[in-house]
C-alpha atoms as a PDB file:
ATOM      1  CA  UNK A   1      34.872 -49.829 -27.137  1.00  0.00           C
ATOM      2  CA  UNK A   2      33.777 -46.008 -28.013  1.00  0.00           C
ATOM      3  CA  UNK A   3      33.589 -47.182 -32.103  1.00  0.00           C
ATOM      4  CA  UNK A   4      31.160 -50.081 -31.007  1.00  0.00           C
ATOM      5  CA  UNK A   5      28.865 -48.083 -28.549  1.00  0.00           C
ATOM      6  CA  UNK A   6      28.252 -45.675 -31.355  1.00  0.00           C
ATOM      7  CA  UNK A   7      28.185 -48.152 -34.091  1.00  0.00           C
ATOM      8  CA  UNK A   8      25.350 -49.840 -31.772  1.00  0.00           C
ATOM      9  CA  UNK A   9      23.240 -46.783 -31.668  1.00  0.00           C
ATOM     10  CA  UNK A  10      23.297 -46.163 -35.242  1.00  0.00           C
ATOM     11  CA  UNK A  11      21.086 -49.689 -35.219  1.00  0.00           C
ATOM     12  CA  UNK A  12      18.729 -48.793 -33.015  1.00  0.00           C
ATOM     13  CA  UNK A  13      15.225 -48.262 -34.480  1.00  0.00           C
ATOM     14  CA  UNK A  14      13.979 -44.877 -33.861  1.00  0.00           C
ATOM     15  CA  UNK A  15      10.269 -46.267 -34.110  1.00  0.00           C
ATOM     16  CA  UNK A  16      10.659 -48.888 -31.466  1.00  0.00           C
ATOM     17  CA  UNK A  17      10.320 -48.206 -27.433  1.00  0.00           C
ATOM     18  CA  UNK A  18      13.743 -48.993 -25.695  1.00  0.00           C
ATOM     19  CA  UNK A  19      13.305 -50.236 -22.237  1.00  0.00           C
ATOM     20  CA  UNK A  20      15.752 -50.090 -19.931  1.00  0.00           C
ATOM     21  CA  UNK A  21      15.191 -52.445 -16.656  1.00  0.00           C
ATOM     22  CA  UNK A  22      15.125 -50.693 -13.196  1.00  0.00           C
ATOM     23  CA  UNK A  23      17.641 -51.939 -10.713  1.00  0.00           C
ATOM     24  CA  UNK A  24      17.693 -51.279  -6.983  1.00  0.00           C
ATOM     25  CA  UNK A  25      19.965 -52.443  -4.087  1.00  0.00           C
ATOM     26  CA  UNK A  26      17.796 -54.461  -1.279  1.00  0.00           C
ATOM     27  CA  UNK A  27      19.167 -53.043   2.139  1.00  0.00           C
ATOM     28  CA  UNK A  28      18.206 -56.472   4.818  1.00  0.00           C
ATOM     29  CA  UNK A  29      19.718 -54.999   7.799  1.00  0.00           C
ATOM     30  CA  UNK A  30      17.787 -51.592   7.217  1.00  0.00           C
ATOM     31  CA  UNK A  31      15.285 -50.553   9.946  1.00  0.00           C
ATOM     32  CA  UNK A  32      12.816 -51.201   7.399  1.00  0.00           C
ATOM     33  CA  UNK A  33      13.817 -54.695   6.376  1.00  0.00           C
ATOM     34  CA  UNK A  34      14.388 -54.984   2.319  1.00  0.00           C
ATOM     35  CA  UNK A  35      14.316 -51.448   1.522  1.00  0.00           C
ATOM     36  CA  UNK A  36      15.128 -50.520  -1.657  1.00  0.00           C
ATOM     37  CA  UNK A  37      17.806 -47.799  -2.863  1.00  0.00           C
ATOM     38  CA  UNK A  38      17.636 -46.903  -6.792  1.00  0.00           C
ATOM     39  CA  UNK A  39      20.278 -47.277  -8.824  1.00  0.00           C
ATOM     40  CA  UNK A  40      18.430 -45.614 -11.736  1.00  0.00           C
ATOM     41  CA  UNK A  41      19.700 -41.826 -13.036  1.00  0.00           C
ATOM     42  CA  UNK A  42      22.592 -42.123 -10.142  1.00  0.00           C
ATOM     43  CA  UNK A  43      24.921 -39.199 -10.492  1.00  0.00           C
ATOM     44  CA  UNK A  44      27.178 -39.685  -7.665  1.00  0.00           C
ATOM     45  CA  UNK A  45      27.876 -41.224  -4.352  1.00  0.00           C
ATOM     46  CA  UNK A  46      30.096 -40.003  -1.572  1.00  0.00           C
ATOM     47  CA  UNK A  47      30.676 -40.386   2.377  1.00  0.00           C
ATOM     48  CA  UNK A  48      32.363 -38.026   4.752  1.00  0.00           C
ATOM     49  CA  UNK A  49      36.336 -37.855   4.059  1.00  0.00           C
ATOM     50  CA  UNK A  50      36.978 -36.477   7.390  1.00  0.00           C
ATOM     51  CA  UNK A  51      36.595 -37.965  11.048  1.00  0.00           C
ATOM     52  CA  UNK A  52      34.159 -40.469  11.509  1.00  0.00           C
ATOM     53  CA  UNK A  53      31.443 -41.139   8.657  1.00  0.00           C
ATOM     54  CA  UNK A  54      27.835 -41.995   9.465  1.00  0.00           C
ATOM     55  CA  UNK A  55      26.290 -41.373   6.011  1.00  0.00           C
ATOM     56  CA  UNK A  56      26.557 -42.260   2.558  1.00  0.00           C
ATOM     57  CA  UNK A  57      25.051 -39.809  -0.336  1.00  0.00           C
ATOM     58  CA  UNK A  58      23.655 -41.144  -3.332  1.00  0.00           C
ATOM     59  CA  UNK A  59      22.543 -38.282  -5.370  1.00  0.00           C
ATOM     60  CA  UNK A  60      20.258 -38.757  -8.779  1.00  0.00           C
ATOM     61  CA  UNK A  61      20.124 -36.955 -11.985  1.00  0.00           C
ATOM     62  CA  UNK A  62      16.890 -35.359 -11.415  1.00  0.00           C
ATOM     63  CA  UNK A  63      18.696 -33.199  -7.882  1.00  0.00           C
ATOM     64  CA  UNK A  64      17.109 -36.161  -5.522  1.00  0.00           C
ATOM     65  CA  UNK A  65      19.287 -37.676  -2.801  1.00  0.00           C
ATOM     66  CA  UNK A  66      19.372 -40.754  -0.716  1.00  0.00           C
ATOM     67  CA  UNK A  67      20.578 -40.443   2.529  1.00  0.00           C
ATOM     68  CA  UNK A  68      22.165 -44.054   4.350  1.00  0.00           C
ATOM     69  CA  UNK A  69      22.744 -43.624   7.771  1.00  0.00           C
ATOM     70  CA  UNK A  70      25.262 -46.243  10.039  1.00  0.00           C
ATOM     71  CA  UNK A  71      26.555 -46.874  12.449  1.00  0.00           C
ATOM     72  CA  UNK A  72      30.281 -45.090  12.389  1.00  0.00           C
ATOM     73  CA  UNK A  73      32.769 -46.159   9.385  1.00  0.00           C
ATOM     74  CA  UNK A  74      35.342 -48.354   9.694  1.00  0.00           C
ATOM     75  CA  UNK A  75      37.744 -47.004   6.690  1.00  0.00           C
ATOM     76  CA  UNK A  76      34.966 -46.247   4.545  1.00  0.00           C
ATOM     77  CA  UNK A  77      33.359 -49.552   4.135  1.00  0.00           C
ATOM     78  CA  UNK A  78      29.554 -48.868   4.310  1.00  0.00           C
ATOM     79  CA  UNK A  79      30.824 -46.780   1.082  1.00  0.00           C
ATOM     80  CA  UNK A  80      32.525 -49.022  -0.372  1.00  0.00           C
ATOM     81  CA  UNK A  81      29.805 -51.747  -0.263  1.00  0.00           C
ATOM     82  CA  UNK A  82      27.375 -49.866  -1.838  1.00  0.00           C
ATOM     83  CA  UNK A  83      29.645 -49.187  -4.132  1.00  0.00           C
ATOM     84  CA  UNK A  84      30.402 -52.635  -4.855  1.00  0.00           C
ATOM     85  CA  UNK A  85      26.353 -53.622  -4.769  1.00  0.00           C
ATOM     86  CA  UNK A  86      25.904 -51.114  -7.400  1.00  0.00           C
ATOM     87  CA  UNK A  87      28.526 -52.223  -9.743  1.00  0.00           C
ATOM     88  CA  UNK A  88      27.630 -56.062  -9.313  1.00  0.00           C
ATOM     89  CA  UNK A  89      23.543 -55.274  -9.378  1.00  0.00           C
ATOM     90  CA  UNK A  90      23.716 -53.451 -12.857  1.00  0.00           C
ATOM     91  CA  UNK A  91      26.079 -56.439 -13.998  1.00  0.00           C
ATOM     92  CA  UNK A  92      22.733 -59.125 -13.417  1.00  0.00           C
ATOM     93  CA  UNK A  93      20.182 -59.586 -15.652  1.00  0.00           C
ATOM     94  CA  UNK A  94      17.780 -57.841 -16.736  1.00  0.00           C
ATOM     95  CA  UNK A  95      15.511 -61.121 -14.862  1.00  0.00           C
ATOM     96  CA  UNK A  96      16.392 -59.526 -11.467  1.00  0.00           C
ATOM     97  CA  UNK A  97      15.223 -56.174 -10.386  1.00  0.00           C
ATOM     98  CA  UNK A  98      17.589 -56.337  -7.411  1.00  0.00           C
ATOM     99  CA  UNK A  99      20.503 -57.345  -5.339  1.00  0.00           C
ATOM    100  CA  UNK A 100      19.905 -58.480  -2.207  1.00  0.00           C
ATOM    101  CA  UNK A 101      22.996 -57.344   0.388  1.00  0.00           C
ATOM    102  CA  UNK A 102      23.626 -56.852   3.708  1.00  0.00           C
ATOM    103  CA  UNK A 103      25.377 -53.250   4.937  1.00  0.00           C
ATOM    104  CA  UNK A 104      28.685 -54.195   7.175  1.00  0.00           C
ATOM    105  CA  UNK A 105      27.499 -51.957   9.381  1.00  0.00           C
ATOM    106  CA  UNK A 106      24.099 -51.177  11.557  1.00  0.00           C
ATOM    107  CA  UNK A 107      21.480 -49.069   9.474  1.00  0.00           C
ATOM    108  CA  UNK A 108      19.899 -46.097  11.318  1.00  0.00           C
ATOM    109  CA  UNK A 109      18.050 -45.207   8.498  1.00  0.00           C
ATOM    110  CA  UNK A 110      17.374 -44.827   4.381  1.00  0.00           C
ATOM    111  CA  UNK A 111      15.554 -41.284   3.875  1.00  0.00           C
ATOM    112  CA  UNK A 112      14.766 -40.028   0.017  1.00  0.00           C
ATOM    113  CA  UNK A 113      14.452 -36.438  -1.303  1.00  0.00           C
END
């Protein structure tokens, strides 16, 4: 798969804009109702290992973090959704800007900085 992604570049015209579509998860249960969470420039995202987790990290490229606050953790799975929203929003077309989901548990709040 690496011999294709660089054969693909070499194609690329250098005198032509490349776009690249922005995606965004759609939070419905957040206190603000459809908030959106970027999945653009994402660098990481993590949760509390130890004791109960309330928050979710998702820090960017450019040192910016979004903070997801819940209700407590059961086994990680406020995580693990947005884990699993990112992974199935970037698989959509480029037609839809974002996934719609629904957080397993209670948002508190979605904070950016």
């Amino acid at each position: 798969m690496s011999v294709f992604f660089c054969l693909s570049l070499c194609f690329i015209n250098p005198l032509k804009p490349f776009y690249k579509m922005a995606k965004f998860l759609k939070i419905t249960n957040a206190p603000i109702s459809g908030q959106l969470i970027s999945l653009d420039g994402v660098k990481a995202i993590g949760t509390n290992v130890s004791g109960v987790a309330i928050t979710v990290t998702i820090d960017y490229v450019d040192g910016t973090t979004t903070t997801v606050t819940t209700a407590a953790q059961v086994a990680h799975d406020v995580y693990t959704a947005i884990l699993d929203g990112q992974e199935i929003a970037l698989a959509t077309s480029w037609q839809n800007a974002y996934y719609e989901m629904n957080l397993p548990k209670d948002v508190t709040s979605i904070a950016n900085a």
